[in-house]
Protein backbone atom coordinates (compact mmCIF):
# COMPACT_ATOMS: atom_id res chain seq x y z
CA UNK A 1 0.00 0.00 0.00
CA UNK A 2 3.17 2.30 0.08
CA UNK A 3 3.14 2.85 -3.83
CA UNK A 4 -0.37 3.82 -3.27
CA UNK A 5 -0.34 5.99 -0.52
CA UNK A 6 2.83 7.52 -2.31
CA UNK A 7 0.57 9.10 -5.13
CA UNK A 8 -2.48 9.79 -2.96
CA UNK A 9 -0.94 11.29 0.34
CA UNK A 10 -2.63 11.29 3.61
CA UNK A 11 -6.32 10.52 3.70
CA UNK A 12 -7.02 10.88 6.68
CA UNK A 13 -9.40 8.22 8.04
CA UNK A 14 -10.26 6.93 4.83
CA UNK A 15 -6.37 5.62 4.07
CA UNK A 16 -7.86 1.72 5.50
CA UNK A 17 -10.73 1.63 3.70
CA UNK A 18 -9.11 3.12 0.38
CA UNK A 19 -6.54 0.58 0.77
CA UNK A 20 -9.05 -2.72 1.53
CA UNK A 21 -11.25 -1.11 -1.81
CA UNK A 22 -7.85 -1.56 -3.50
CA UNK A 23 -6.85 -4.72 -3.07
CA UNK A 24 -10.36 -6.25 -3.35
CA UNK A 25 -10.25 -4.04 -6.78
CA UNK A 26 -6.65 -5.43 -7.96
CA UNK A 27 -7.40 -9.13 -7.29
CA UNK A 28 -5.21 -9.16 -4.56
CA UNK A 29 -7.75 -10.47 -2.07
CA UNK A 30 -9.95 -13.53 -2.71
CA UNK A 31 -12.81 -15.01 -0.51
CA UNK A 32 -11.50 -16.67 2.28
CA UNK A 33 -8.67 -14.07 2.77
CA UNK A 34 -8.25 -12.35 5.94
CA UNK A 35 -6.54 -8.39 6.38
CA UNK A 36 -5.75 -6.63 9.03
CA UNK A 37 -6.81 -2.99 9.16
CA UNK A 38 -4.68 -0.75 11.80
CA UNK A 39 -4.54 2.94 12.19
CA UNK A 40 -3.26 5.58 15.16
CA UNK A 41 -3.79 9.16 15.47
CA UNK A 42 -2.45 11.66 18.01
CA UNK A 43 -1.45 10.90 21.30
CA UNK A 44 -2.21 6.94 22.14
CA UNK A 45 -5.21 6.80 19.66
CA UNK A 46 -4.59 3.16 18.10
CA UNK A 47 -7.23 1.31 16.39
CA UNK A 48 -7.19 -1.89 14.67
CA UNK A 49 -9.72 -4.76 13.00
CA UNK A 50 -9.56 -7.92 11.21
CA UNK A 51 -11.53 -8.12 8.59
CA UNK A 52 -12.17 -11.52 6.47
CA UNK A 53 -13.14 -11.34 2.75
CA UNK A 54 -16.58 -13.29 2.07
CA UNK A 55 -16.99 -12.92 -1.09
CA UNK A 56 -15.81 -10.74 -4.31
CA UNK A 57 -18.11 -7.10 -3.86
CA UNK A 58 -19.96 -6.27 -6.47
CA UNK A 59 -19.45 -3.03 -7.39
C-alpha cells in the first residue's frame, strides 16, 4: 500500500478503507482471505480490526 499511498498522500481516516477497496479491486484479495486494518492518530489513539473477505463485492 506504500506505492499507493505515495501518489495519494494522507487521507485521513479513509487511508484503511481506500486501501481494503484496492486490493479487493486489484485481485489481490480472494474469498477466504483475511486483512488486518490498523490505524493511530495523536497521542495513544490506536485502532485496529480484522476483517475476512466473504466474497468478491460487487461493485
Amino acid at each position: 500500500m506504500l506505492d499507493l499511498g505515495r501518489t495519494l498522500g494522507h487521507l485521513g481516516a479513509c487511508d484503511q478503507f481506500l486501501s481494503l477497496t484496492h486490493l479487493l479491486d486489484s485481485g489481490a484479495l480472494a474469498p477466504g482471505d483475511h486483512v488486518l486494518l490498523t490505524g493511530n492518530g495523536a497521542g495513544i489513539s490506536l485502532a485496529a480490526a480484522v476483517v475476512e473477505v466473504l466474497e468478491h463485492p460487487a461493485w
